[in-house]
N, C-alpha and C. Protein backbone atom coordinates (compact mmCIF):
# COMPACT_ATOMS: atom_id res chain seq x y z
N UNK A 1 -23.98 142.73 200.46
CA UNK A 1 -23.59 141.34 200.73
C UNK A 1 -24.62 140.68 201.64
N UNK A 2 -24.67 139.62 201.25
CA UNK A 2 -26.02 138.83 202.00
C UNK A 2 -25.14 138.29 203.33
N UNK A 3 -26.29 138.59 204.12
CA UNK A 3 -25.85 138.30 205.71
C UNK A 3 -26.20 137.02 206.14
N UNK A 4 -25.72 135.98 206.63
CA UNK A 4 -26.09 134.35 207.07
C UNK A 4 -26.47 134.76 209.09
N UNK A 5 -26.80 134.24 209.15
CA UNK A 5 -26.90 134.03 210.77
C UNK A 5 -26.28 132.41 210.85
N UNK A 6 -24.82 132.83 212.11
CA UNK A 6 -24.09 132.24 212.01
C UNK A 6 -23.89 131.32 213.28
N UNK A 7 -25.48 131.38 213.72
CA UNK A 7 -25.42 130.92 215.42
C UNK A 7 -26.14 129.45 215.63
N UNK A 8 -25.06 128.71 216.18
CA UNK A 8 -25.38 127.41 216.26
C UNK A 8 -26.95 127.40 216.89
N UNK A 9 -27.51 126.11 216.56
CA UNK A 9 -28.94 125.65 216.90
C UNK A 9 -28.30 124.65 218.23
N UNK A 10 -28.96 124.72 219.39
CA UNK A 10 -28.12 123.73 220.41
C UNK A 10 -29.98 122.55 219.71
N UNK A 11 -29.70 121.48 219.82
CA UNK A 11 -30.31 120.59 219.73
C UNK A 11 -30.14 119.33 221.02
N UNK A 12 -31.79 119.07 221.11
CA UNK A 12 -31.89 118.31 222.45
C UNK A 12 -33.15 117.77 221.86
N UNK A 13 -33.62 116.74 223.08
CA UNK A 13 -34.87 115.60 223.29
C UNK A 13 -36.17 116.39 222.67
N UNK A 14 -36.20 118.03 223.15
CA UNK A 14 -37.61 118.27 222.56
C UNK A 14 -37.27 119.31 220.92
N UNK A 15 -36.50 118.98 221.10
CA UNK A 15 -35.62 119.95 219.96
C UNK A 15 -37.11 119.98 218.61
N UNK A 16 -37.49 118.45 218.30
CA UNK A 16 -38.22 118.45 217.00
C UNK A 16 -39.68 118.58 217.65
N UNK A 17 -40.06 118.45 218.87
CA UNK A 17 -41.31 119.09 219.52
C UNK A 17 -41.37 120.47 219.38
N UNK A 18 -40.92 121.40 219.99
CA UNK A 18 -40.25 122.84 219.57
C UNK A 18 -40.60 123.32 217.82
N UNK A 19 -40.14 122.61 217.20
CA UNK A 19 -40.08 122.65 215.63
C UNK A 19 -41.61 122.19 215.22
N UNK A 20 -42.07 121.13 215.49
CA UNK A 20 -43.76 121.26 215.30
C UNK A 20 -44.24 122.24 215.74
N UNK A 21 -44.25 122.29 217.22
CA UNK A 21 -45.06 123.53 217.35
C UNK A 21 -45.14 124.85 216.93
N UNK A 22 -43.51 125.08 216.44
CA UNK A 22 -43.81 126.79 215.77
C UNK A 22 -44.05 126.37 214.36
N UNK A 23 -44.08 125.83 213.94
CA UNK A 23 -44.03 125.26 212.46
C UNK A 23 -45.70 125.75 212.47
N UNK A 24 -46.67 124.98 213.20
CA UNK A 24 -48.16 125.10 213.29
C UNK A 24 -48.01 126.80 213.42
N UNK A 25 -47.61 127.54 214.29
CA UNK A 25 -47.95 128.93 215.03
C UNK A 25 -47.56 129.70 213.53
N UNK A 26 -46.49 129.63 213.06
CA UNK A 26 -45.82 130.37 212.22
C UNK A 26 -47.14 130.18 210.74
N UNK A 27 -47.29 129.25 210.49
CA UNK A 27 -48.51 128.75 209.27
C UNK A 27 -49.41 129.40 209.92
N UNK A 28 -49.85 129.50 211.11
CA UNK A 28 -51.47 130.42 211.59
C UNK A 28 -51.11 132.03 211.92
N UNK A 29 -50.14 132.01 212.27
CA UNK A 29 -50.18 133.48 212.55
C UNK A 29 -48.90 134.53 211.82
N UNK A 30 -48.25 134.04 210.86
CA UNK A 30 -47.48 134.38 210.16
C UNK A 30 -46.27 134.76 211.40
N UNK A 31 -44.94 135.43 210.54
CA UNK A 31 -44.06 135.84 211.40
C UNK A 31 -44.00 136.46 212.52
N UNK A 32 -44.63 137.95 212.47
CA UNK A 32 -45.01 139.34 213.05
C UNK A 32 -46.20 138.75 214.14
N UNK A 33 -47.10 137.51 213.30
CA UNK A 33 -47.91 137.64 214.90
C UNK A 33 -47.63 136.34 215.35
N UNK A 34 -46.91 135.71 215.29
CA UNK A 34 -46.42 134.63 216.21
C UNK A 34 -46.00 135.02 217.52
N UNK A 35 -46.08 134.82 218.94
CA UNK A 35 -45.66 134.62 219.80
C UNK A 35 -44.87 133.86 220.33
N UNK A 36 -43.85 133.94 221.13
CA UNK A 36 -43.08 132.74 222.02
C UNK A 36 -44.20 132.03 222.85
N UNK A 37 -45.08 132.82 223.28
CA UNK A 37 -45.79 132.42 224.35
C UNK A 37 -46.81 131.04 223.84
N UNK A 38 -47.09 131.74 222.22
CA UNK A 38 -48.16 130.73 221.77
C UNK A 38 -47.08 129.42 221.10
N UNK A 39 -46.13 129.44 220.52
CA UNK A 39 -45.00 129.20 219.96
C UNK A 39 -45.34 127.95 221.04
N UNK A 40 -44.33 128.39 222.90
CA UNK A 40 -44.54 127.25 223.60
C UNK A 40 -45.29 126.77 223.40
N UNK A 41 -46.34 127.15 223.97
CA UNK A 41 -48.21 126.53 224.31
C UNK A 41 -47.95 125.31 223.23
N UNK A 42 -48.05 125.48 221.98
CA UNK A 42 -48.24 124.33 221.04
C UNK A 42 -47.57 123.59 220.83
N UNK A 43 -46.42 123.39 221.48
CA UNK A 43 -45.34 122.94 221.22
C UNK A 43 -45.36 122.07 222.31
N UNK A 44 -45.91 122.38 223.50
CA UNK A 44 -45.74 122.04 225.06
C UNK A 44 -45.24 121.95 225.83
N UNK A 45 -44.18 123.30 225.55
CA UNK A 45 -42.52 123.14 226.30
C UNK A 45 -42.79 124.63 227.03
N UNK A 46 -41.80 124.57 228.03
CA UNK A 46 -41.94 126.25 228.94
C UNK A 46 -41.10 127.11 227.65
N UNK A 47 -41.45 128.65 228.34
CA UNK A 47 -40.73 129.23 227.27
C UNK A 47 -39.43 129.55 227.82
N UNK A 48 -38.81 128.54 228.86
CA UNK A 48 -37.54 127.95 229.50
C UNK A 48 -36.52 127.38 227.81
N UNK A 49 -37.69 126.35 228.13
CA UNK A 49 -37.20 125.48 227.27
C UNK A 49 -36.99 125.73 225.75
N UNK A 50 -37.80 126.23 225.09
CA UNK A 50 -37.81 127.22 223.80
C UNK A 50 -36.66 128.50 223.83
N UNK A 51 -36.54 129.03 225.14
CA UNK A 51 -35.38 129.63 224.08
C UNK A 51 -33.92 129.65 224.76
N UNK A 52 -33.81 128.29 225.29
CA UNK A 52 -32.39 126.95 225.54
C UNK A 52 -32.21 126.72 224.09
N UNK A 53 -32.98 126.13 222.93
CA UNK A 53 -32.79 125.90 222.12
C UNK A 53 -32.96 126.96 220.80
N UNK A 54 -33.71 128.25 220.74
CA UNK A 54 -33.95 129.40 220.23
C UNK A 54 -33.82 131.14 220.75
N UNK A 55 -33.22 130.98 220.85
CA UNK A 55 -32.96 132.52 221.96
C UNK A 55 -33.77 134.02 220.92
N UNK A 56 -33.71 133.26 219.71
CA UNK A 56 -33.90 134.56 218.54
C UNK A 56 -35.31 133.70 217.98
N UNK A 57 -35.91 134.54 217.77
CA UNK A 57 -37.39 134.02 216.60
C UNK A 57 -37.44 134.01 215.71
N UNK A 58 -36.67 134.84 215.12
CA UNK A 58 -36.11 134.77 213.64
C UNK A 58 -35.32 133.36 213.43
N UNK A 59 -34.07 132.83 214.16
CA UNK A 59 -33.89 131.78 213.63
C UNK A 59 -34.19 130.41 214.02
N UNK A 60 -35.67 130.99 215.15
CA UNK A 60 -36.64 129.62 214.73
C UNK A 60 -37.38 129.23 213.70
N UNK A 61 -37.92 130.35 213.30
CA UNK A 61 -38.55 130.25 211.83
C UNK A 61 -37.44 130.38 210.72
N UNK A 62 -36.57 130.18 210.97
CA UNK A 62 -35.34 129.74 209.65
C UNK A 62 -35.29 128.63 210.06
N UNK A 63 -34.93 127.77 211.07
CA UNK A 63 -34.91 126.34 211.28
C UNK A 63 -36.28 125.66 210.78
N UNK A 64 -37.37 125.99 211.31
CA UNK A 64 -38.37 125.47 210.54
C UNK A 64 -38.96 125.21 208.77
N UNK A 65 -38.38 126.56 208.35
CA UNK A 65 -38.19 126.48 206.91
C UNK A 65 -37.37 125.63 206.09
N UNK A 66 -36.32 125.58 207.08
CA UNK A 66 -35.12 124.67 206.32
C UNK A 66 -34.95 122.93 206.71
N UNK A 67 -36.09 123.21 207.86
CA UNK A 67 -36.72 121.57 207.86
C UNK A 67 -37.67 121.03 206.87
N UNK A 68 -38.94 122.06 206.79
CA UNK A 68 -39.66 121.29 205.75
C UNK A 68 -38.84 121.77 204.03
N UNK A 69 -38.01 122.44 203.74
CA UNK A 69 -37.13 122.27 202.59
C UNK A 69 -36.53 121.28 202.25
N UNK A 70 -35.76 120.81 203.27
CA UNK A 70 -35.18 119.73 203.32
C UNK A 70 -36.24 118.40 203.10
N UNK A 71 -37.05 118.74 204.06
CA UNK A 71 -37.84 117.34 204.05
C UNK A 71 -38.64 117.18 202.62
N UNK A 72 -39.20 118.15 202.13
CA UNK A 72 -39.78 118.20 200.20
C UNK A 72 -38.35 117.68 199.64
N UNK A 73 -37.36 118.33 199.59
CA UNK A 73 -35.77 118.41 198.69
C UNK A 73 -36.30 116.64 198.72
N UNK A 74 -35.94 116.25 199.97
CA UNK A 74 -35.63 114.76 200.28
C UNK A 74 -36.73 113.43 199.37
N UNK A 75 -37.85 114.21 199.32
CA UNK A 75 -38.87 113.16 199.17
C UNK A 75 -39.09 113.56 197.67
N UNK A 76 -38.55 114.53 196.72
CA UNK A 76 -38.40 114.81 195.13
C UNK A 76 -37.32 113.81 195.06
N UNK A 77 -36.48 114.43 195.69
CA UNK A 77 -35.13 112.81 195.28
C UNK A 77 -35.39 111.61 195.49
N UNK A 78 -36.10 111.44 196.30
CA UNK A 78 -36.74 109.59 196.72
C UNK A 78 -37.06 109.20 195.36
N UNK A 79 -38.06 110.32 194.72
CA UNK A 79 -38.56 109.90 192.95
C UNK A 79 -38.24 109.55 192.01
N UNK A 80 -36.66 110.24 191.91
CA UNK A 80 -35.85 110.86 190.67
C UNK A 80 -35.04 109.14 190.60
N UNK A 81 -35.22 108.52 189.59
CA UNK A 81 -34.86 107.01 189.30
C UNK A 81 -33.75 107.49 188.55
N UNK A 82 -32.35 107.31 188.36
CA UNK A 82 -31.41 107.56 187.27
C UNK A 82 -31.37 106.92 185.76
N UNK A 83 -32.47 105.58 185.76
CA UNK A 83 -32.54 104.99 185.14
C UNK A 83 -34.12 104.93 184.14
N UNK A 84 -34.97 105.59 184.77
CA UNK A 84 -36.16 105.37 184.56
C UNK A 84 -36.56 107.13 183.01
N UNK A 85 -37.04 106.60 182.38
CA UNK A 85 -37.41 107.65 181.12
C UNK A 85 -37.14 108.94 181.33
N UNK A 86 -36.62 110.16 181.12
CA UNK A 86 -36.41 111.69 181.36
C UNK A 86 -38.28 111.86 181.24
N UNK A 87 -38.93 111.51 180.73
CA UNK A 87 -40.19 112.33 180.63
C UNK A 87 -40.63 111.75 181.84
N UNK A 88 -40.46 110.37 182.86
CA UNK A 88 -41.42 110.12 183.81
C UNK A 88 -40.68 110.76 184.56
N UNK A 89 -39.50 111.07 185.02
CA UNK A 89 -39.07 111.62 185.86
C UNK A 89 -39.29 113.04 186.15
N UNK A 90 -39.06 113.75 184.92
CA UNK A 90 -39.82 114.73 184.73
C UNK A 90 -40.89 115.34 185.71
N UNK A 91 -42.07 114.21 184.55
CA UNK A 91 -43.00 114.70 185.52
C UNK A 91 -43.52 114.36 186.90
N UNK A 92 -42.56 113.07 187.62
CA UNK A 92 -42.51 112.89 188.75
C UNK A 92 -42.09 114.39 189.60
N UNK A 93 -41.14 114.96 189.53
CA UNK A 93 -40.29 116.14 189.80
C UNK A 93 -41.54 117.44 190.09
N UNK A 94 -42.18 117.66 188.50
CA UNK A 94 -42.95 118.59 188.26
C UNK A 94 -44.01 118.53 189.47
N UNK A 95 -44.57 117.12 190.01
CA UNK A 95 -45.68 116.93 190.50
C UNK A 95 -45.36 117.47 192.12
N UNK A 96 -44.48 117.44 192.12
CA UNK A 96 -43.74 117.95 194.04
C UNK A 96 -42.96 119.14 193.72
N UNK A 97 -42.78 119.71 192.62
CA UNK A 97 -42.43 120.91 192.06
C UNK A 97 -43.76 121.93 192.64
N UNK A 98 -44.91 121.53 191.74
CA UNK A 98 -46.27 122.02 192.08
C UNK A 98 -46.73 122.04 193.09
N UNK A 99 -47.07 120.75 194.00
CA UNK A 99 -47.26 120.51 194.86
C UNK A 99 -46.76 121.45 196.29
N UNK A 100 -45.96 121.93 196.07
CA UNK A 100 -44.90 123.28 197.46
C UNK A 100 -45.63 124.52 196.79
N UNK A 101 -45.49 125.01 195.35
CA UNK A 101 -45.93 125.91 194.92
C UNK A 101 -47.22 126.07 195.40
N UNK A 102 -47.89 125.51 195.31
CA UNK A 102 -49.51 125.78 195.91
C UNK A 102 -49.59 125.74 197.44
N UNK A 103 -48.77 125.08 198.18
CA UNK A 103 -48.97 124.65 199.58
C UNK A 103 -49.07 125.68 200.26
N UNK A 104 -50.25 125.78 201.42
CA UNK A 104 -49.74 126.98 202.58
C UNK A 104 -48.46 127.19 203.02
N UNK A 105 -48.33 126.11 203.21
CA UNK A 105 -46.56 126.28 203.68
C UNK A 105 -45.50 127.26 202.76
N UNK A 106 -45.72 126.56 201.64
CA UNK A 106 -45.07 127.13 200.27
C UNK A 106 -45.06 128.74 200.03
N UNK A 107 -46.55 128.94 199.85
CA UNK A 107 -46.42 130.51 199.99
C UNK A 107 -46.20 131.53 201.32
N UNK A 108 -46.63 131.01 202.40
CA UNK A 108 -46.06 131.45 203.42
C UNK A 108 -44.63 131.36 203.41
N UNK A 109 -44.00 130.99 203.20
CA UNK A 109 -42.73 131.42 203.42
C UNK A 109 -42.09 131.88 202.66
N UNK A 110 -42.50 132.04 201.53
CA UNK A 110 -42.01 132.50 200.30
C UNK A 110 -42.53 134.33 200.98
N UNK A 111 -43.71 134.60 201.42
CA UNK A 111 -44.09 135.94 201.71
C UNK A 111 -43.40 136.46 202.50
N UNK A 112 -42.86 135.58 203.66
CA UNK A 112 -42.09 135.89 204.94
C UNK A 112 -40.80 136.33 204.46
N UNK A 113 -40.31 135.56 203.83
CA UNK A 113 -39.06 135.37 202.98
C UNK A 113 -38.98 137.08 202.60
N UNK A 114 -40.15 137.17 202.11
CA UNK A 114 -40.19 138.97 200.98
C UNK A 114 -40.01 140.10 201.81
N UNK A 115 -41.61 139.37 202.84
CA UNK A 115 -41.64 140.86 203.79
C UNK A 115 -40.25 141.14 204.75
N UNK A 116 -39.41 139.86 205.38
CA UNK A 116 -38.09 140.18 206.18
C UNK A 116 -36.73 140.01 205.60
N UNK A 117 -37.06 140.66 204.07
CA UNK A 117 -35.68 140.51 203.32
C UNK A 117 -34.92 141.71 204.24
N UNK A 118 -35.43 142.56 204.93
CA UNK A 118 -34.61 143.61 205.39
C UNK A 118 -33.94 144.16 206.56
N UNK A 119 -35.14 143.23 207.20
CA UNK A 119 -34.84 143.08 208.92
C UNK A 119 -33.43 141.27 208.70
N UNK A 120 -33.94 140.72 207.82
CA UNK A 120 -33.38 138.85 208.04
C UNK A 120 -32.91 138.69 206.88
N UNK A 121 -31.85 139.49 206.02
CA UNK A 121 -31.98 138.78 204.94
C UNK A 121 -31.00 137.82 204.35
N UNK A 122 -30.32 137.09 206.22
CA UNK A 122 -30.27 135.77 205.41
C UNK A 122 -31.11 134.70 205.07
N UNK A 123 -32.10 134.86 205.67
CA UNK A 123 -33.54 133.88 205.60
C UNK A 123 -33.40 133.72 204.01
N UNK A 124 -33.66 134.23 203.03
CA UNK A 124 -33.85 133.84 201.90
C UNK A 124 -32.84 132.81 201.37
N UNK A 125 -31.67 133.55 201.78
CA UNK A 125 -30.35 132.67 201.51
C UNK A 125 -30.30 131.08 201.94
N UNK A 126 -31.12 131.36 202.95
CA UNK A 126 -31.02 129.91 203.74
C UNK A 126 -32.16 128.98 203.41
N UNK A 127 -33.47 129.39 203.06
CA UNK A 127 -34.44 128.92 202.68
C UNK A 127 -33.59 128.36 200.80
N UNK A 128 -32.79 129.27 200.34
CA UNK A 128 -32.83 128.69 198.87
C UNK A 128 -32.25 127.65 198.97
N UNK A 129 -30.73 127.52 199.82
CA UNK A 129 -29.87 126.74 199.96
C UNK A 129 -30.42 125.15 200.68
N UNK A 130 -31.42 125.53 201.22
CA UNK A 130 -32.07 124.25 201.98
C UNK A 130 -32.95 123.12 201.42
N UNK A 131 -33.41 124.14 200.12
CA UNK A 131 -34.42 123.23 199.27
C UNK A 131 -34.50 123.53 197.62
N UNK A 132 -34.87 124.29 197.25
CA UNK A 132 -34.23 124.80 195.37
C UNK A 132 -33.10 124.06 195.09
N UNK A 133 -32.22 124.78 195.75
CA UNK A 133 -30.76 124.64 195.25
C UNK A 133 -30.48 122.91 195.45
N UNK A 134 -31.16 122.48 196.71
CA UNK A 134 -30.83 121.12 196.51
C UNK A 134 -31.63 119.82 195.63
N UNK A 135 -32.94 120.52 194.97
CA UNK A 135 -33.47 120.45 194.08
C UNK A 135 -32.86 120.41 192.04
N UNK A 136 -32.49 121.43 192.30
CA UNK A 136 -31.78 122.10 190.99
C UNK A 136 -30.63 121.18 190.73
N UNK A 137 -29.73 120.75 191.78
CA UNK A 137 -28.37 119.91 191.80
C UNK A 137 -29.25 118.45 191.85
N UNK A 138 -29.94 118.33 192.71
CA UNK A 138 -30.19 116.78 191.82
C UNK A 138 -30.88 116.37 190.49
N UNK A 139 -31.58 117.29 190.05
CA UNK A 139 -32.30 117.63 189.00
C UNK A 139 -30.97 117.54 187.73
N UNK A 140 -30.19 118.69 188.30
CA UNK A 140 -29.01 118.40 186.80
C UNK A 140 -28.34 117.29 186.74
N UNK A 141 -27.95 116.49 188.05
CA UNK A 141 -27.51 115.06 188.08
C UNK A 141 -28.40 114.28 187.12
N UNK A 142 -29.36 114.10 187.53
CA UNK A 142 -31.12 112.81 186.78
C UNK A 142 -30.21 113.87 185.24
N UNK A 143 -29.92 114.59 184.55
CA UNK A 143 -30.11 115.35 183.33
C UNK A 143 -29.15 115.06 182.68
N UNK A 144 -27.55 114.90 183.53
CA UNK A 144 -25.96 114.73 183.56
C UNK A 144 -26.53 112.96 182.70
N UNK A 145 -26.75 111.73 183.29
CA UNK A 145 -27.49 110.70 183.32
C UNK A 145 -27.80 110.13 182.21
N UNK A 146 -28.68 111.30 181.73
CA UNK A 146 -30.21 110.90 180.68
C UNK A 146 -29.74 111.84 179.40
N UNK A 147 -28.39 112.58 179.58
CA UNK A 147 -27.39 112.67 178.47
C UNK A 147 -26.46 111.52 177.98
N UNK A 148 -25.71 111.29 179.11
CA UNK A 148 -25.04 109.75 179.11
C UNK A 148 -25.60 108.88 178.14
N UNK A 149 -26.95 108.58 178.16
CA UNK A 149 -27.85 107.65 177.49
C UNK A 149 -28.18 107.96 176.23
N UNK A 150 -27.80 109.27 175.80
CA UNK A 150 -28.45 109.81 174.30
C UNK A 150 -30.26 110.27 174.27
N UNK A 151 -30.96 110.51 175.60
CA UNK A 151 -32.33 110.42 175.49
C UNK A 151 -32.37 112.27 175.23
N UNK A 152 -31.32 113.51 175.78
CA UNK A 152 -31.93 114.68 176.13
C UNK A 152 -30.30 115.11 175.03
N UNK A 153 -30.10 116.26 174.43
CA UNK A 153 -28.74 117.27 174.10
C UNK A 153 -28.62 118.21 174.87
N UNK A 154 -28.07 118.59 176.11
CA UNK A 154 -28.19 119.89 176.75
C UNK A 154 -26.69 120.28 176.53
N UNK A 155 -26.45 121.40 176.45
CA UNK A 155 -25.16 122.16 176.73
C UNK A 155 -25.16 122.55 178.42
N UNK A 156 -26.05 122.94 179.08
CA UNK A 156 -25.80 123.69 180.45
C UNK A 156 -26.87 123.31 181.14
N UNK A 157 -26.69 122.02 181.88
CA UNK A 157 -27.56 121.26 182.44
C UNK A 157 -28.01 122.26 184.04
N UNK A 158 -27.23 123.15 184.03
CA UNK A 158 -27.74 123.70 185.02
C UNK A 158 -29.04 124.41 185.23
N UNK A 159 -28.57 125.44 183.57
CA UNK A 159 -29.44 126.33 182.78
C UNK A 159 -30.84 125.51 182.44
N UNK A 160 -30.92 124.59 182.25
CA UNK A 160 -32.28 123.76 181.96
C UNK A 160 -32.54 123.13 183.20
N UNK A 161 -32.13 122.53 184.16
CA UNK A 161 -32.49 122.52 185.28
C UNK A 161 -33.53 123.71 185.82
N UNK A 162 -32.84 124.74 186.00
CA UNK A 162 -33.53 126.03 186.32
C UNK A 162 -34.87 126.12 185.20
N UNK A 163 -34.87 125.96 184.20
CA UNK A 163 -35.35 126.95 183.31
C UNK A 163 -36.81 125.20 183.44
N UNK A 164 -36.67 123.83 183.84
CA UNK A 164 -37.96 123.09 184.23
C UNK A 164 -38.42 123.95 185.16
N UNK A 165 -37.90 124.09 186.45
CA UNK A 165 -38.43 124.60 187.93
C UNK A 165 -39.39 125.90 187.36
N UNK A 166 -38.59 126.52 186.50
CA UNK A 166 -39.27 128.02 186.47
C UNK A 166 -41.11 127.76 185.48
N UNK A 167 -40.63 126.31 184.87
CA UNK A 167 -42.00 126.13 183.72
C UNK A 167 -42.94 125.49 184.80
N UNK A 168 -42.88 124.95 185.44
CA UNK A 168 -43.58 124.18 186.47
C UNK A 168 -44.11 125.05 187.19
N UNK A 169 -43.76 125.98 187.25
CA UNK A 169 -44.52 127.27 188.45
C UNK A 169 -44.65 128.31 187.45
N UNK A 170 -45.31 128.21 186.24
CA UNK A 170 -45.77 128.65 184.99
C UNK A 170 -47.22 129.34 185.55
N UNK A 171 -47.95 130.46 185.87
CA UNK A 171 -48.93 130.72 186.16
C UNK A 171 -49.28 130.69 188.07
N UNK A 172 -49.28 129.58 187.80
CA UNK A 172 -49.69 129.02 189.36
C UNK A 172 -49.17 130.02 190.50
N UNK A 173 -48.07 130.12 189.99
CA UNK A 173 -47.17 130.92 191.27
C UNK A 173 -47.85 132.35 191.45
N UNK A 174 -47.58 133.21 190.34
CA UNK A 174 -48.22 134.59 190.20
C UNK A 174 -49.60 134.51 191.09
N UNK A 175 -50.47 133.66 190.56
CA UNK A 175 -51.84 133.31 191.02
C UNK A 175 -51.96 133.31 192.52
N UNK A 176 -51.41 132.38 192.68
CA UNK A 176 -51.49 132.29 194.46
C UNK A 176 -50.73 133.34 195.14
N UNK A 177 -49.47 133.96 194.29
CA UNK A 177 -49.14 135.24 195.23
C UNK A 177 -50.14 136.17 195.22
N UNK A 178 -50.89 136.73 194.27
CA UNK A 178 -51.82 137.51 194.35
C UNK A 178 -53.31 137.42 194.73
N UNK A 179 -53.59 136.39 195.65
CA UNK A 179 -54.58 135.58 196.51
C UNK A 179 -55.58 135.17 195.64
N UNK A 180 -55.19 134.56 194.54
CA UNK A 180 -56.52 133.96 193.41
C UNK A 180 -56.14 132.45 193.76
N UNK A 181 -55.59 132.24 194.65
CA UNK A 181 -56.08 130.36 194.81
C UNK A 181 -57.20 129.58 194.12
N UNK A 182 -58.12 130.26 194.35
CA UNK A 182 -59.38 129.15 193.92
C UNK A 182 -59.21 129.14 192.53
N UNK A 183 -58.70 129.84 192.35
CA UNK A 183 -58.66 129.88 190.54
C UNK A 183 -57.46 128.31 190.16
N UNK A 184 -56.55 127.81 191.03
CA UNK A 184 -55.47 126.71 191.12
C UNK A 184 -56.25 125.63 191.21
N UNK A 185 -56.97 124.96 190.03
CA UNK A 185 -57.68 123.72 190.15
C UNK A 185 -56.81 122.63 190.27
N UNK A 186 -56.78 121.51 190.47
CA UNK A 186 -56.10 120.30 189.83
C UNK A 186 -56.42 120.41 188.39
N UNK A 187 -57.10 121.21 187.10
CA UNK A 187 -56.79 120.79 185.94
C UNK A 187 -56.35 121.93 185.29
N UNK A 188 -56.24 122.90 186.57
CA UNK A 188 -54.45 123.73 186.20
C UNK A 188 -53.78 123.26 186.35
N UNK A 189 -52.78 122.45 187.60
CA UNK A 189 -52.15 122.27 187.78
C UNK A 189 -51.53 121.08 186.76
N UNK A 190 -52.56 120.16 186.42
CA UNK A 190 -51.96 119.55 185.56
C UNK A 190 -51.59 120.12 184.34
N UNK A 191 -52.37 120.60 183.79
CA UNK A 191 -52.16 121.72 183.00
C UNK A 191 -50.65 122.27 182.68
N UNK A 192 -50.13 122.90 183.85
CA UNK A 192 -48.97 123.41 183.85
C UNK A 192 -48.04 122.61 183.74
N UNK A 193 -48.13 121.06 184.36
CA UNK A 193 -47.41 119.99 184.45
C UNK A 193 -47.19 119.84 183.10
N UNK A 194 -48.20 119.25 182.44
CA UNK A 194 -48.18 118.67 181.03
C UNK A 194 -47.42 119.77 180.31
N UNK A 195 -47.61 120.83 180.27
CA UNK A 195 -46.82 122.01 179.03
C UNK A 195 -45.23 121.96 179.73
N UNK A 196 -45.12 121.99 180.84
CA UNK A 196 -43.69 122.16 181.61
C UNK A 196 -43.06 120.92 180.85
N UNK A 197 -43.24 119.68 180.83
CA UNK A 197 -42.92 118.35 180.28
C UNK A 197 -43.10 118.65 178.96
N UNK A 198 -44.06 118.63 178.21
CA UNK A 198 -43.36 118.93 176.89
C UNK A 198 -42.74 120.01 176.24
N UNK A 199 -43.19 121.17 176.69
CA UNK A 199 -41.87 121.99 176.48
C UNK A 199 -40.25 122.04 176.80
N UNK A 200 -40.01 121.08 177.68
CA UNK A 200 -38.71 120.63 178.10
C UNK A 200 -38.11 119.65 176.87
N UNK A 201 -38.86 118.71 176.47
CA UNK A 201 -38.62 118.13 175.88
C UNK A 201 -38.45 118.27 174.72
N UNK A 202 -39.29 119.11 173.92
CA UNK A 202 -39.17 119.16 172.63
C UNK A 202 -37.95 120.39 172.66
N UNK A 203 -37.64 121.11 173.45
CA UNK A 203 -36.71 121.95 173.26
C UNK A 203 -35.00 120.74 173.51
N UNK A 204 -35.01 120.02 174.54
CA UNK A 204 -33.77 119.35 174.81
C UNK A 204 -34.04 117.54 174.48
N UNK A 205 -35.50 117.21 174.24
CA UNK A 205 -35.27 115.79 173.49
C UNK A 205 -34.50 115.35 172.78
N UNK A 206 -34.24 114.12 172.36
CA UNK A 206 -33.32 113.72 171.09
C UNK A 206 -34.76 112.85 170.71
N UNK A 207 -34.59 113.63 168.90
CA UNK A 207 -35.69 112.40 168.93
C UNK A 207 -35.30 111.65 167.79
């Protein structure tokens, strides 16, 4: 059974100072070599003050994850028009789909995520729930929509929800987990975009 960490975040004035700064430490020095000490330093708070608001390091770097989740989740939905074509939306979606997939951020935490499934493993739980999952549910909404209209036939808007996310990180993903970045041009990425979009389509279009 997956374990949650169930301990309130106290939040205050430097609360989102705190959150930049390990946000930076955690991206440079991964989990294991992050420090509190450096953690403060960048942040510019005593390490008084850091752990008033974090007592555990583990669920500072879950708060940080589930900030910038949230904050991607937030700015894919800014895109998603209910009204505007299934294919532009689409590939509006696909383009900030990709866009995390490649990001330092993106794979860093996706690694962190792997290496402390055993010591933390609600981290994963909480990282999915913070950004995918709230991805996937607005995604089948824009789909719920653009059925309404006669543009897509889906039976299990969930199931195709999932099954865009998974075409969009078609290659790319494998790639950058296994440190071939440079090989992730922009005319891969579009690449992947363009086949993710029409393979969606011609499988659930109405034409």
């Amino acid at each position: 059974m997956t374990v949650v960490l169930q301990q309130a975040v106290r939040k205050g004035r430097k609360f989102a100072q705190v959150l930049e700064g390990a946000r930076a430490v955690f991206l440079r020095d991964g989990f294991d070599g992050a420090s509190v000490d450096d953690i403060a330093r960048e942040a510019g708070v005593s390490k008084a003050t850091l752990y008033s608001y974090f007592p555990d390091k583990r669920l500072l770097f879950m708060e940080v994850a589930k900030a910038e989740c949230r904050r991607q989740a937030d700015e894919a939905e800014a895109l998603i028009d209910d009204t505007a074509p299934v294919a532009i939306v689409l590939r509006l979606a696909a383009e900030r789909i990709t866009d995390f997939v490649l990001s330092d951020f993106g794979q860093r935490v996706f690694r962190i995520c792997v290496a402390e499934s055993d010591r933390f493993p609600g981290l994963g739980h909480e990282f999915y729930h913070s950004g995918p999952l709230l991805i996937r549910e607005r995604l089948a909404e824009f789909l719920r929509c653009a059925m309404n209209r006669g543009e897509v036939q889906i039976d299990d808007v969930y199931l195709a929800a999932d099954q865009f996310m998974q075409l969009c990180k078609a290659d790319l993903h494998e790639r950058m987990i296994f440190g071939m970045a440079d090989c992730c041009t922009p005319r891969d990425r579009q690449r992947v975009i363009d086949g993710a979009v029409a393979m969606f389509m011609a499988r659930y279009g109405v034409r």
